[in-house]
PDB file of N, CA and C in Angstrom:
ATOM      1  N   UNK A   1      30.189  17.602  -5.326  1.00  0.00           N
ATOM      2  CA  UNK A   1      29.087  17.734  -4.370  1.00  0.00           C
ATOM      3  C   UNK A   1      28.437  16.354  -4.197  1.00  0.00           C
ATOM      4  N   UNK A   2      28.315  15.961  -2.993  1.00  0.00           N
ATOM      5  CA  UNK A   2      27.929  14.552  -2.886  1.00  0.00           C
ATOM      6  C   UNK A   2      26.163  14.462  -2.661  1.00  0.00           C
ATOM      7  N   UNK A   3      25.391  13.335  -2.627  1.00  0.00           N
ATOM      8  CA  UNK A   3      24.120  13.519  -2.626  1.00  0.00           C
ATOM      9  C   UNK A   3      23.685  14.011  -1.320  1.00  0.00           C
ATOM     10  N   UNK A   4      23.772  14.516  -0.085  1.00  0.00           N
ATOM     11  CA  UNK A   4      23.568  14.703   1.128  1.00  0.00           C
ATOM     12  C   UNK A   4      23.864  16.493   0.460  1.00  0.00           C
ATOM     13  N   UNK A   5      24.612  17.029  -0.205  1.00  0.00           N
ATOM     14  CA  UNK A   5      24.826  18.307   0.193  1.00  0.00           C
ATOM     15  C   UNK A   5      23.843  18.508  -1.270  1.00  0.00           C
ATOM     16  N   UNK A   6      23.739  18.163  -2.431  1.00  0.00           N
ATOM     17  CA  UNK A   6      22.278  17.951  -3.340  1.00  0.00           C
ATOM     18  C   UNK A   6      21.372  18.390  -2.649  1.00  0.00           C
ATOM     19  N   UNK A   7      20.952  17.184  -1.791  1.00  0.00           N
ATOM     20  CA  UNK A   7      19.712  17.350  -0.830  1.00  0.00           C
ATOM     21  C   UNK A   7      19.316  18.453   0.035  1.00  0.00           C
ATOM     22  N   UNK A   8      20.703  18.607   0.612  1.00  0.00           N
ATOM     23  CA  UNK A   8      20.533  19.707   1.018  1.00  0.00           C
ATOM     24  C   UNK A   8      20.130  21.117   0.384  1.00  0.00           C
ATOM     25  N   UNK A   9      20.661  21.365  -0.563  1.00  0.00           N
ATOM     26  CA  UNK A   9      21.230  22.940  -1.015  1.00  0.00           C
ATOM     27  C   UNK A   9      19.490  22.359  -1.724  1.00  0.00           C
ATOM     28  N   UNK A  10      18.955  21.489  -2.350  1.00  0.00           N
ATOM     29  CA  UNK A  10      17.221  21.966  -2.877  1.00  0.00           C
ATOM     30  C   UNK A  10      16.374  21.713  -1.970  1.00  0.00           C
ATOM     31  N   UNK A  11      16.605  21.495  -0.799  1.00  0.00           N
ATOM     32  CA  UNK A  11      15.751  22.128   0.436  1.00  0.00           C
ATOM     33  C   UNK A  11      15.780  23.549   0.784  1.00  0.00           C
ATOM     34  N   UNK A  12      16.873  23.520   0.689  1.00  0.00           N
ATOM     35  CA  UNK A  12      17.427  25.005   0.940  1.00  0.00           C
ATOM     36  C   UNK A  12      16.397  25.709  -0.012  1.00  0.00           C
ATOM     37  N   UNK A  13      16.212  25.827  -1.198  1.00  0.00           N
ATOM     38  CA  UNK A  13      15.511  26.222  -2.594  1.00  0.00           C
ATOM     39  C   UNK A  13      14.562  26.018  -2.187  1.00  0.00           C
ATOM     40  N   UNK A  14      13.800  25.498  -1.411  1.00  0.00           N
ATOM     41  CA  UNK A  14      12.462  24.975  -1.258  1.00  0.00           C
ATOM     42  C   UNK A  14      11.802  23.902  -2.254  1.00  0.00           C
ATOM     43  N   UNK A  15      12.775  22.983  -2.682  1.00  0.00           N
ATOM     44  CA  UNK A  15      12.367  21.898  -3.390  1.00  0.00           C
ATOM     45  C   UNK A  15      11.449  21.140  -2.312  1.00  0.00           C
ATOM     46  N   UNK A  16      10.057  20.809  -3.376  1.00  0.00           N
ATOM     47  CA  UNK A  16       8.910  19.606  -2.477  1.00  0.00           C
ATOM     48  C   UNK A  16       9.799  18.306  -1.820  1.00  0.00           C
ATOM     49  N   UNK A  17       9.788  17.959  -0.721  1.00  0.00           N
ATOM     50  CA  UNK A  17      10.327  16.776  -0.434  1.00  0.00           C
ATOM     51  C   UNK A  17       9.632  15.739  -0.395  1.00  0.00           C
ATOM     52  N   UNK A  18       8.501  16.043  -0.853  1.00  0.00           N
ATOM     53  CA  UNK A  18       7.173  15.352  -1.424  1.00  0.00           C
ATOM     54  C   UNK A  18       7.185  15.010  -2.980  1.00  0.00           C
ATOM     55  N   UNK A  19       8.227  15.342  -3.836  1.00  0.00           N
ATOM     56  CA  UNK A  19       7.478  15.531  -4.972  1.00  0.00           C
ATOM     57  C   UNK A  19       7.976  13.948  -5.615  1.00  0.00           C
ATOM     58  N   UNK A  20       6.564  13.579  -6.172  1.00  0.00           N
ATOM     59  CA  UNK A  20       7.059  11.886  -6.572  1.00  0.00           C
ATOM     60  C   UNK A  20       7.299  11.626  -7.867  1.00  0.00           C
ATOM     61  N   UNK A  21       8.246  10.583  -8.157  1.00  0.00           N
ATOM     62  CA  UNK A  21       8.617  10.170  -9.467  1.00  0.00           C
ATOM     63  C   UNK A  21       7.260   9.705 -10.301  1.00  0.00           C
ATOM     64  N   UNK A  22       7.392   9.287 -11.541  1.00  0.00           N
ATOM     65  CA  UNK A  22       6.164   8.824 -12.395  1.00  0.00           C
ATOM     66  C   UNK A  22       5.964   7.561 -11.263  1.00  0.00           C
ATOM     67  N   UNK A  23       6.661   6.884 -10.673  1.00  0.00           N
ATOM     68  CA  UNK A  23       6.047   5.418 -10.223  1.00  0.00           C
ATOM     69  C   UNK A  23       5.403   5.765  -9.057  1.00  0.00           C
ATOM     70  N   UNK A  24       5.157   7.179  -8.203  1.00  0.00           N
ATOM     71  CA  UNK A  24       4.384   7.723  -7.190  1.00  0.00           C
ATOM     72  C   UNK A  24       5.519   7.815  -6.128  1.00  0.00           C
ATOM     73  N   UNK A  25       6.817   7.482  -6.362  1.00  0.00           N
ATOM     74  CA  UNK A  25       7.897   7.833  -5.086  1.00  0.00           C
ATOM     75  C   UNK A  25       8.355   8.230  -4.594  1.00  0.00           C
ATOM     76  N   UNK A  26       8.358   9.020  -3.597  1.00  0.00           N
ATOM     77  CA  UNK A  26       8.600  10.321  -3.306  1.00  0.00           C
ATOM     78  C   UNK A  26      10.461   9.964  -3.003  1.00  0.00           C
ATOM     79  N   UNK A  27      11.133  11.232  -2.403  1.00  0.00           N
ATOM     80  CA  UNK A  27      12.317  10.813  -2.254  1.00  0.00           C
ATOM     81  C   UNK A  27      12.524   9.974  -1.050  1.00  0.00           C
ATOM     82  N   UNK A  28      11.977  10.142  -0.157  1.00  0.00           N
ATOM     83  CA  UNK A  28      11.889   9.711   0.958  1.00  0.00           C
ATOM     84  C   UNK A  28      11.607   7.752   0.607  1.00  0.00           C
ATOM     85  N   UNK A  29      10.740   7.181  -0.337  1.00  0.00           N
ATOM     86  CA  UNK A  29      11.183   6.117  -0.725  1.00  0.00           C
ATOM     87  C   UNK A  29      12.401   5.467  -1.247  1.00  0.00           C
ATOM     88  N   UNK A  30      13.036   6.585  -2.106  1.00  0.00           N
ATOM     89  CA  UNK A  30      13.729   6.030  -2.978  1.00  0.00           C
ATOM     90  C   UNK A  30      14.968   6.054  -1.548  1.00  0.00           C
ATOM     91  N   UNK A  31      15.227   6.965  -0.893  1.00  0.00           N
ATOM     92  CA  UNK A  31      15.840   7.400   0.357  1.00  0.00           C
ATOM     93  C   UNK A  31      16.100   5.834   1.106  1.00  0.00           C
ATOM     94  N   UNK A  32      14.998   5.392   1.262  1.00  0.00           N
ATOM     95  CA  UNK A  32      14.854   4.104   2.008  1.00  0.00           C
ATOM     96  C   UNK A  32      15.608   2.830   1.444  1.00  0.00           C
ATOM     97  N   UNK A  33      15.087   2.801  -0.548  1.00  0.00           N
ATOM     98  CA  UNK A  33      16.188   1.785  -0.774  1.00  0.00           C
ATOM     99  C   UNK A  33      17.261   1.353  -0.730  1.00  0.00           C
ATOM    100  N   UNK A  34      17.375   3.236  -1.284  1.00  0.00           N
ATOM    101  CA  UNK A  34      19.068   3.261  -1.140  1.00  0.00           C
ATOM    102  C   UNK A  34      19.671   3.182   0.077  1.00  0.00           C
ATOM    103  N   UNK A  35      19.430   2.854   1.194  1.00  0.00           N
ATOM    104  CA  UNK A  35      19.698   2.901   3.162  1.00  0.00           C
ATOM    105  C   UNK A  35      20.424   4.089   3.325  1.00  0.00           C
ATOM    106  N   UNK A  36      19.961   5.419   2.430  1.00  0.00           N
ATOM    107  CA  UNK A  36      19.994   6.429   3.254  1.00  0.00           C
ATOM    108  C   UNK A  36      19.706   6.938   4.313  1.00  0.00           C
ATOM    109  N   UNK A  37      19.979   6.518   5.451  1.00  0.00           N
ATOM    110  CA  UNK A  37      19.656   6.989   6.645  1.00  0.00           C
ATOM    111  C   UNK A  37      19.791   8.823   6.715  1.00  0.00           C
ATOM    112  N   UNK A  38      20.670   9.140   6.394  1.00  0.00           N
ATOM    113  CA  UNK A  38      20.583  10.340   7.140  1.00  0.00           C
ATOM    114  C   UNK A  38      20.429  11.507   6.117  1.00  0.00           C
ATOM    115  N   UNK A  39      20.065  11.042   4.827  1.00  0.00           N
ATOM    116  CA  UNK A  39      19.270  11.823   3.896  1.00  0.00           C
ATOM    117  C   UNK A  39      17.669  11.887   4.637  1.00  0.00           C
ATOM    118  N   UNK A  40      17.498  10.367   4.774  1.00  0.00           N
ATOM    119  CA  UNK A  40      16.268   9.850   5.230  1.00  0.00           C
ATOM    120  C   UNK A  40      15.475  11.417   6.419  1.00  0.00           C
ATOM    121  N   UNK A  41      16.601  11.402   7.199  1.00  0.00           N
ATOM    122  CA  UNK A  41      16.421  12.072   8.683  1.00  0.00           C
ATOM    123  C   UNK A  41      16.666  13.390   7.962  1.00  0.00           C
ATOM    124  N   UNK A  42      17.251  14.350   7.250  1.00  0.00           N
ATOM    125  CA  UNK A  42      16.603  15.595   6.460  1.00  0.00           C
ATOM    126  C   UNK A  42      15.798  15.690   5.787  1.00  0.00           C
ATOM    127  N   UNK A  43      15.320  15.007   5.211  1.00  0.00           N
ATOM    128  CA  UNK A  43      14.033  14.768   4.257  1.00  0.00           C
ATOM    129  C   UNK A  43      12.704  15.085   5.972  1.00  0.00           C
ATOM    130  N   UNK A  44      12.825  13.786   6.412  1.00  0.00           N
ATOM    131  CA  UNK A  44      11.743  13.837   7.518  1.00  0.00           C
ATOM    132  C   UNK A  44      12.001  15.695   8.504  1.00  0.00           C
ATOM    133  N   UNK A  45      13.267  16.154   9.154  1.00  0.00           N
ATOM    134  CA  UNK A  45      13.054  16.977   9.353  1.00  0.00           C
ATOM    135  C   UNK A  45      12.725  18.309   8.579  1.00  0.00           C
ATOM    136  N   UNK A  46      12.509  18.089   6.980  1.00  0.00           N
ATOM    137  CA  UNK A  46      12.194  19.699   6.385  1.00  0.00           C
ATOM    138  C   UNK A  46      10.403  19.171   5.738  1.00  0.00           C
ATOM    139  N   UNK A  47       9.838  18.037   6.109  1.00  0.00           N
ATOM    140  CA  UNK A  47       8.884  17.959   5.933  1.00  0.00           C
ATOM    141  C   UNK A  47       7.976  17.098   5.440  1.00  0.00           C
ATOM    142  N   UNK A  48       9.087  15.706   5.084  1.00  0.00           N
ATOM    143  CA  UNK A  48       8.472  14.935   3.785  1.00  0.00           C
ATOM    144  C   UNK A  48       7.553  14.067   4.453  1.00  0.00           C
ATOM    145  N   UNK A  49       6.475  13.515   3.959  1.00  0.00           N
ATOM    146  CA  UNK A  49       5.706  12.685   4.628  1.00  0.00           C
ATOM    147  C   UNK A  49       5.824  11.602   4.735  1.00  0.00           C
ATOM    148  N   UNK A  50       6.231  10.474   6.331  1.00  0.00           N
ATOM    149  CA  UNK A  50       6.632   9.599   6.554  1.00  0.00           C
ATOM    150  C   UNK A  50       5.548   8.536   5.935  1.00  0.00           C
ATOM    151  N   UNK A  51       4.392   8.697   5.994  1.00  0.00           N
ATOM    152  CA  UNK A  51       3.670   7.537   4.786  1.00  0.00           C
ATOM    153  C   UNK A  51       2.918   7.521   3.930  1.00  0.00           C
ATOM    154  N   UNK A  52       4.227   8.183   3.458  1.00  0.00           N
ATOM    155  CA  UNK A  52       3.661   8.634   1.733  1.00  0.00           C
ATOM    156  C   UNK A  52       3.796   7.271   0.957  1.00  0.00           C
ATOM    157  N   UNK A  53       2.486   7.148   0.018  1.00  0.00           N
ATOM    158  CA  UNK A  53       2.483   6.117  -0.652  1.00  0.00           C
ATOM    159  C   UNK A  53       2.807   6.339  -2.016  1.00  0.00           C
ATOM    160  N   UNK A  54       3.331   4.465  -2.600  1.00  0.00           N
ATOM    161  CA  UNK A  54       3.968   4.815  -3.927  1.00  0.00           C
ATOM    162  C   UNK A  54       2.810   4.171  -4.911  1.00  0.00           C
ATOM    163  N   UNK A  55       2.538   3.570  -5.982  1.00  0.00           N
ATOM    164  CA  UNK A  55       1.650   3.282  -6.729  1.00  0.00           C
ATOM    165  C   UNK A  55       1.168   2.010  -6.252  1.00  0.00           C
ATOM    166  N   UNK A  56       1.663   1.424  -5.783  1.00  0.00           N
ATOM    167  CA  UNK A  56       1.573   0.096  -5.278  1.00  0.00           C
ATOM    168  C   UNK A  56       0.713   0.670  -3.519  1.00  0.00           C
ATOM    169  N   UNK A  57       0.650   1.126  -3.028  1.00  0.00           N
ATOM    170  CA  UNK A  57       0.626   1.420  -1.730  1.00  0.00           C
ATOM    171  C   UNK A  57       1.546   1.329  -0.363  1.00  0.00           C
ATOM    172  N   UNK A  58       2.742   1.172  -1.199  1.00  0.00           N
ATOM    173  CA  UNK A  58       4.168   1.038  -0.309  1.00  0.00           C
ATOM    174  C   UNK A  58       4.541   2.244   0.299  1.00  0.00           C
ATOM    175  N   UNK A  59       4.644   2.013   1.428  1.00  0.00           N
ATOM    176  CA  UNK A  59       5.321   3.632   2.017  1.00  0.00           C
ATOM    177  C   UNK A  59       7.236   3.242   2.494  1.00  0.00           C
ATOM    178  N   UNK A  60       7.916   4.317   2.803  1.00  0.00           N
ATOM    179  CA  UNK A  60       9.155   3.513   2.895  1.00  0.00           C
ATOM    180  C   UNK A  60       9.570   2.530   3.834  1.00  0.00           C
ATOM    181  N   UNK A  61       8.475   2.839   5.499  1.00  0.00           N
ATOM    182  CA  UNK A  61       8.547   1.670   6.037  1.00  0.00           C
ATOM    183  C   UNK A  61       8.539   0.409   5.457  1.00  0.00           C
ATOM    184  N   UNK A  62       7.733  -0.189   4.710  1.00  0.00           N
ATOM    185  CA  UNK A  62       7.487  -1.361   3.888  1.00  0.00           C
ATOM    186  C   UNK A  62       8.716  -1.283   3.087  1.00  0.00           C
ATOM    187  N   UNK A  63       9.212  -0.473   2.457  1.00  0.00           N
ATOM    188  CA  UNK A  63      10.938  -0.523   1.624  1.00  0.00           C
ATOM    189  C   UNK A  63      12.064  -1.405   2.589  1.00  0.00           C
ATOM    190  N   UNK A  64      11.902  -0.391   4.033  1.00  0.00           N
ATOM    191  CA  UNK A  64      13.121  -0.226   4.302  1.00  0.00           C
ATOM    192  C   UNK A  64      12.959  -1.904   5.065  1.00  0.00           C
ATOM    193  N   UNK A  65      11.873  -2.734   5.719  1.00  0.00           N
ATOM    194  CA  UNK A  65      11.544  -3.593   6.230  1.00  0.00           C
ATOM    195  C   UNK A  65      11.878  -4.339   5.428  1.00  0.00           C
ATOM    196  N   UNK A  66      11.355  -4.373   3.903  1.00  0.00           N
ATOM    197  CA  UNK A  66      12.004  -5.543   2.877  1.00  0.00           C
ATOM    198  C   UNK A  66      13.573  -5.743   3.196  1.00  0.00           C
ATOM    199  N   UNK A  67      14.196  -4.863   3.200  1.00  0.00           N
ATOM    200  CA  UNK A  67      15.837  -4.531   2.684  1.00  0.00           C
ATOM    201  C   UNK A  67      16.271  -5.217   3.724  1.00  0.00           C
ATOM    202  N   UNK A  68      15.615  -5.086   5.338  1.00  0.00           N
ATOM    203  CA  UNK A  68      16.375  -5.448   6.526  1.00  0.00           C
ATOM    204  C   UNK A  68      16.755  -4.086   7.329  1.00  0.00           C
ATOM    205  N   UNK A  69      16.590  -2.943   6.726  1.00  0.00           N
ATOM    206  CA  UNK A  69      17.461  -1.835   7.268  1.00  0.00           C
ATOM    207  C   UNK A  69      16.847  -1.112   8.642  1.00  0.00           C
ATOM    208  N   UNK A  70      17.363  -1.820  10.039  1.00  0.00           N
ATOM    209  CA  UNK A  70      16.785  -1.591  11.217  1.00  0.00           C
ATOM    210  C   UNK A  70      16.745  -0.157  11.306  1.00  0.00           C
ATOM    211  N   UNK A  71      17.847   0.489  11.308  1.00  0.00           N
ATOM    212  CA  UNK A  71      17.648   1.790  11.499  1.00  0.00           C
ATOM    213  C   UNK A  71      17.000   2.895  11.407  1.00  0.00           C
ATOM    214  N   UNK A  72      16.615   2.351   9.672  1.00  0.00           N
ATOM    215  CA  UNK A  72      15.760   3.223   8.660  1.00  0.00           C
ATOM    216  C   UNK A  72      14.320   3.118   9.416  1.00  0.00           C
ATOM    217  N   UNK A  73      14.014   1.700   9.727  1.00  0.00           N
ATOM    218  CA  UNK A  73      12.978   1.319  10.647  1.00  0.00           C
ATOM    219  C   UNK A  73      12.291   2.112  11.832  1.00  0.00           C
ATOM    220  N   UNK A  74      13.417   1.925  12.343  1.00  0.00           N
ATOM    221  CA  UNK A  74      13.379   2.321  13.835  1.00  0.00           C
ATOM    222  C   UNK A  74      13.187   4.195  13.673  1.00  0.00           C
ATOM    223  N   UNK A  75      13.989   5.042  12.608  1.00  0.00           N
ATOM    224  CA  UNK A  75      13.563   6.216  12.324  1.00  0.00           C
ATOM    225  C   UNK A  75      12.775   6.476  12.196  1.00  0.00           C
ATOM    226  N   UNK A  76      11.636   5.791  10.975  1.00  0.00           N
ATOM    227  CA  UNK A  76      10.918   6.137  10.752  1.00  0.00           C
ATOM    228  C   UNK A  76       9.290   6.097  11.588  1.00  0.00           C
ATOM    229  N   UNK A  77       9.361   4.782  12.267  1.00  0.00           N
ATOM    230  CA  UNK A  77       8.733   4.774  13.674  1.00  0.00           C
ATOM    231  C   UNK A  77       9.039   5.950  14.204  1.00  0.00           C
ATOM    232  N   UNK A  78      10.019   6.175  14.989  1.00  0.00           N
ATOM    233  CA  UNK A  78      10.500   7.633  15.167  1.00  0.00           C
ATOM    234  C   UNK A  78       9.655   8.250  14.904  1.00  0.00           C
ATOM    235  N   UNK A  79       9.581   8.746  13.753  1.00  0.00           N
ATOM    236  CA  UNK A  79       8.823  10.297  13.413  1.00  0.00           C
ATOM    237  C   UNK A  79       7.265   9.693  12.852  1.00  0.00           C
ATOM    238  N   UNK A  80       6.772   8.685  13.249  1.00  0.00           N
ATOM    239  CA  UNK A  80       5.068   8.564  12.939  1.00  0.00           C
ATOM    240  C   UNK A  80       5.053   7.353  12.298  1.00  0.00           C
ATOM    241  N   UNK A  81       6.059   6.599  11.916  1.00  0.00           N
ATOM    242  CA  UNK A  81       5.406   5.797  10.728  1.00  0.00           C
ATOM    243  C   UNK A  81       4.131   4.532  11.139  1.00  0.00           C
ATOM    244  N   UNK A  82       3.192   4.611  10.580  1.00  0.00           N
ATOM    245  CA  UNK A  82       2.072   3.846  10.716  1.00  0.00           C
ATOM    246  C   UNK A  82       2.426   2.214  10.675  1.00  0.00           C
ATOM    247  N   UNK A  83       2.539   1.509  11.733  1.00  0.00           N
ATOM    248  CA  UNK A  83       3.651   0.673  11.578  1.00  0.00           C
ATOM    249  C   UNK A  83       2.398  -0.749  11.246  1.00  0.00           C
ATOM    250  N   UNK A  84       1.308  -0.741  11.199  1.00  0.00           N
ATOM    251  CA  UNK A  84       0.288  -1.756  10.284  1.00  0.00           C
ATOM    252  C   UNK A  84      -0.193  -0.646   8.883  1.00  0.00           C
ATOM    253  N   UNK A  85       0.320  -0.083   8.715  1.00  0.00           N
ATOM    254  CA  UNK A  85      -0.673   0.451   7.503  1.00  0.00           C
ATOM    255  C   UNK A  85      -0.257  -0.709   6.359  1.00  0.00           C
ATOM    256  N   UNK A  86      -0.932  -0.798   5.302  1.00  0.00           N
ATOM    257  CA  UNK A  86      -0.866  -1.974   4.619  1.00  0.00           C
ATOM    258  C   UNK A  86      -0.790  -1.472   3.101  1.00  0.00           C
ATOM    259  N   UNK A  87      -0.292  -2.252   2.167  1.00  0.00           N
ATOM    260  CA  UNK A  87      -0.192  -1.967   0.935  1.00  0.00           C
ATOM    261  C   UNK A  87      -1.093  -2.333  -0.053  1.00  0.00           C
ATOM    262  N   UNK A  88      -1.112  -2.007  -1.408  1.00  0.00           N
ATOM    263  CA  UNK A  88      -1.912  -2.730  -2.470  1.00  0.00           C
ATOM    264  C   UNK A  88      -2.666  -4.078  -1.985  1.00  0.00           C
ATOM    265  N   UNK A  89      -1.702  -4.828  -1.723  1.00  0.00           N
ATOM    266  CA  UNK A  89      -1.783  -6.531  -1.919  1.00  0.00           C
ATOM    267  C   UNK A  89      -2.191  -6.926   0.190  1.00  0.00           C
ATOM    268  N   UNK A  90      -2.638  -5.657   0.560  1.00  0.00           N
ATOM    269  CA  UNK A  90      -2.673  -6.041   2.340  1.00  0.00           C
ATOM    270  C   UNK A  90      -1.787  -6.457   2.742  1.00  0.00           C
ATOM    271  N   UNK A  91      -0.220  -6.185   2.765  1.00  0.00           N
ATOM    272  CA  UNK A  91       0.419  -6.251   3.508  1.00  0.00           C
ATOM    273  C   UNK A  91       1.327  -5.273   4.032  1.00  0.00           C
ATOM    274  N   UNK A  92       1.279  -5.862   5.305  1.00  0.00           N
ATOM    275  CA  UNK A  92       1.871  -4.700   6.620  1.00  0.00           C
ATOM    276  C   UNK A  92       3.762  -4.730   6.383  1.00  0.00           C
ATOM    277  N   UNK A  93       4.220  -4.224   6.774  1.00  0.00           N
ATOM    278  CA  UNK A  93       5.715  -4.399   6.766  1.00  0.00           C
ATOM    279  C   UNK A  93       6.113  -5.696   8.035  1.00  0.00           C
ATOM    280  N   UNK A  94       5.250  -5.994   8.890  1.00  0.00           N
ATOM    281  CA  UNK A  94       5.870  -7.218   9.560  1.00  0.00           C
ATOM    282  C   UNK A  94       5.363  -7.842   8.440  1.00  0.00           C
ATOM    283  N   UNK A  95       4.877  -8.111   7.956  1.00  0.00           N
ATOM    284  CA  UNK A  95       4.263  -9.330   6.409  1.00  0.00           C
ATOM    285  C   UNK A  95       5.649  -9.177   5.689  1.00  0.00           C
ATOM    286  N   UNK A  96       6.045  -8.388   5.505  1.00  0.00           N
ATOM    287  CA  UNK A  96       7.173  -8.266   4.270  1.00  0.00           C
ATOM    288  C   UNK A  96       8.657  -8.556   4.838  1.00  0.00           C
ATOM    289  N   UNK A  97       8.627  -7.922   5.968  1.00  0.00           N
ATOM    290  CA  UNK A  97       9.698  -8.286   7.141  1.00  0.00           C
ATOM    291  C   UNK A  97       9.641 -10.170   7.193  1.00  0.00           C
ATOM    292  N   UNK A  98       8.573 -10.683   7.450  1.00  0.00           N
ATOM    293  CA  UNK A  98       9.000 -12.414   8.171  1.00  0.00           C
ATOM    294  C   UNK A  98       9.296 -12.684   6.721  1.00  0.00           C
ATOM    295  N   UNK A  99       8.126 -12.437   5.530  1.00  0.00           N
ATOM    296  CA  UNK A  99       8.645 -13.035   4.354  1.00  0.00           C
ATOM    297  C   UNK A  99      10.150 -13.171   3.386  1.00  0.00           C
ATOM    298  N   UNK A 100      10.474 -11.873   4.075  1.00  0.00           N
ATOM    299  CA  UNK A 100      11.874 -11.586   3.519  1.00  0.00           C
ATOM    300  C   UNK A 100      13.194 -12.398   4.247  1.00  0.00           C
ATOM    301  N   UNK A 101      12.587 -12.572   5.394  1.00  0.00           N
ATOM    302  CA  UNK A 101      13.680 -13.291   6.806  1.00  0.00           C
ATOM    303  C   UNK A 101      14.489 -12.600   7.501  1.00  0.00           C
ATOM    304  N   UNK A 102      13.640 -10.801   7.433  1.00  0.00           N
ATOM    305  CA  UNK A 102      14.281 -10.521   7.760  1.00  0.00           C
ATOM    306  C   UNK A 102      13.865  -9.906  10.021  1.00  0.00           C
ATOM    307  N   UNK A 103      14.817 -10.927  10.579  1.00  0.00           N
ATOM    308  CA  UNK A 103      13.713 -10.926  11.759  1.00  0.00           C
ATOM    309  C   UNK A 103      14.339  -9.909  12.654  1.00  0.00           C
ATOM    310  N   UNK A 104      15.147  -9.238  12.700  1.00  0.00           N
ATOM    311  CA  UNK A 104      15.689  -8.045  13.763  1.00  0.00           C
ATOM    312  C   UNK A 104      14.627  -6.976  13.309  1.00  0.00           C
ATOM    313  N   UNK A 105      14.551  -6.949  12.073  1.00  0.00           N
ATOM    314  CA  UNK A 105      12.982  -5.930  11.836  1.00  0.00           C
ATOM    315  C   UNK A 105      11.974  -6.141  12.311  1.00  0.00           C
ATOM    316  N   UNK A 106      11.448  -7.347  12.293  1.00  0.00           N
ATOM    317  CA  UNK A 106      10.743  -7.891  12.425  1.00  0.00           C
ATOM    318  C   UNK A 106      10.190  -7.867  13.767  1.00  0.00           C
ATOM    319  N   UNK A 107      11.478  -7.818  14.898  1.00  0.00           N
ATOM    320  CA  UNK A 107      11.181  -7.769  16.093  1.00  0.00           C
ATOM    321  C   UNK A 107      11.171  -6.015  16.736  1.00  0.00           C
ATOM    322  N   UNK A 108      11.334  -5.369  16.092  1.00  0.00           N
ATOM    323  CA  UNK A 108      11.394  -3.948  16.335  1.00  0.00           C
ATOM    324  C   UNK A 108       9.677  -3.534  15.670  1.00  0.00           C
ATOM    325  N   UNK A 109       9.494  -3.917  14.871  1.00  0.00           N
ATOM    326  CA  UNK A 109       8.193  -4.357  14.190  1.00  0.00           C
ATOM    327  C   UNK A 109       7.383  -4.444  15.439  1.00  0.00           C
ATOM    328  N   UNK A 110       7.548  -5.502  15.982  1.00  0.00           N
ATOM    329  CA  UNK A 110       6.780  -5.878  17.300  1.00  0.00           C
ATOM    330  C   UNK A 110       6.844  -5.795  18.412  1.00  0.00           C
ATOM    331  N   UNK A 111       7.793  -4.922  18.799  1.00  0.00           N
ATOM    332  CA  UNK A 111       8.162  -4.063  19.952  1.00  0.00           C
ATOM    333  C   UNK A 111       7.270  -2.821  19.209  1.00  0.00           C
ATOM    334  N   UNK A 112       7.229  -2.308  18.559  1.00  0.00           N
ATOM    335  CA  UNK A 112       6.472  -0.896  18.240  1.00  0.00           C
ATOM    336  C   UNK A 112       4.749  -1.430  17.841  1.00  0.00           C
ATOM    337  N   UNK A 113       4.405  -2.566  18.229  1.00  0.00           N
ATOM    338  CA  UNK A 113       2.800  -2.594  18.589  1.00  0.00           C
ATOM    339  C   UNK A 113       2.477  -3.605  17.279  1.00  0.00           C
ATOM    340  N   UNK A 114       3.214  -3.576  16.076  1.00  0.00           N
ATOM    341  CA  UNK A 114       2.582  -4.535  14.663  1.00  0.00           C
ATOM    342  C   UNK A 114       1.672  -5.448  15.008  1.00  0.00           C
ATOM    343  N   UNK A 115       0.532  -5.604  14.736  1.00  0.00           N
ATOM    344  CA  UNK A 115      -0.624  -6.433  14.725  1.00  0.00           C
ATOM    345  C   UNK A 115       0.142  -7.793  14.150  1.00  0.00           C
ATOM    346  N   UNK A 116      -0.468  -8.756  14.625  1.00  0.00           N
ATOM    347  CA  UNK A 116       0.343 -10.165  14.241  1.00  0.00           C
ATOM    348  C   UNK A 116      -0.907 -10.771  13.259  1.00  0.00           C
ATOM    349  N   UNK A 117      -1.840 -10.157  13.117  1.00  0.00           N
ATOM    350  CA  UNK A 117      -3.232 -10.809  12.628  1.00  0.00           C
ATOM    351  C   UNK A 117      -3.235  -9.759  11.157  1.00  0.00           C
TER     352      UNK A 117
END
């Protein structure tokens, strides 16, 4: 059974798609590191909250922006993601996006409104 049909079959169960690790992460973060995209996109359609924060104040936008992963990006915009909300340390995911180098994010970032200030 691979992790997509996992995911599946404890949704199915009514597993929280909310429910967070000790470090505050829900799956839907950890979803993001790993560039699960299309775990990502069942998680978001059975309910999980697109900016859910982790102990730090990272939501997975800010993950998936570090990594480079446009898609994950562009999904999660998609379904709400707060695309200035800011972390622990005040930074937005375009902050983490230019710092990282990562600039195709960066510019999807700013096509979806990111405050430059």
């Amino acid at each position: 059974m691979g992790c997509m049909n996992i995911v599946i079959f404890l949704l199915q169960h009514e597993a929280n798609p909310d429910l967070p690790t000790v470090r505050g992460e829900t799956p839907l973060h950890l979803a993001a590191r790993a560039n699960q995209t299309d775990i990502i996109r069942i998680l978001l359609r059975n309910g999980a909250q697109v900016d859910a924060r982790a102990r730090e104040k990272q939501t997975p936008l800010h993950i998936a922006s570090r990594l480079g992963n446009v898609d994950i990006v562009m999904l999660l915009l998609a379904h709400g993601a707060a695309v200035d909300s800011t972390t622990k340390d005040l930074y937005t995911a375009l902050h983490i996006a230019s710092k990282e180098g990562q600039e195709e994010v960066a510019s999807v970032l700013l096509e979806n409104e990111a405050s430059v200030t």
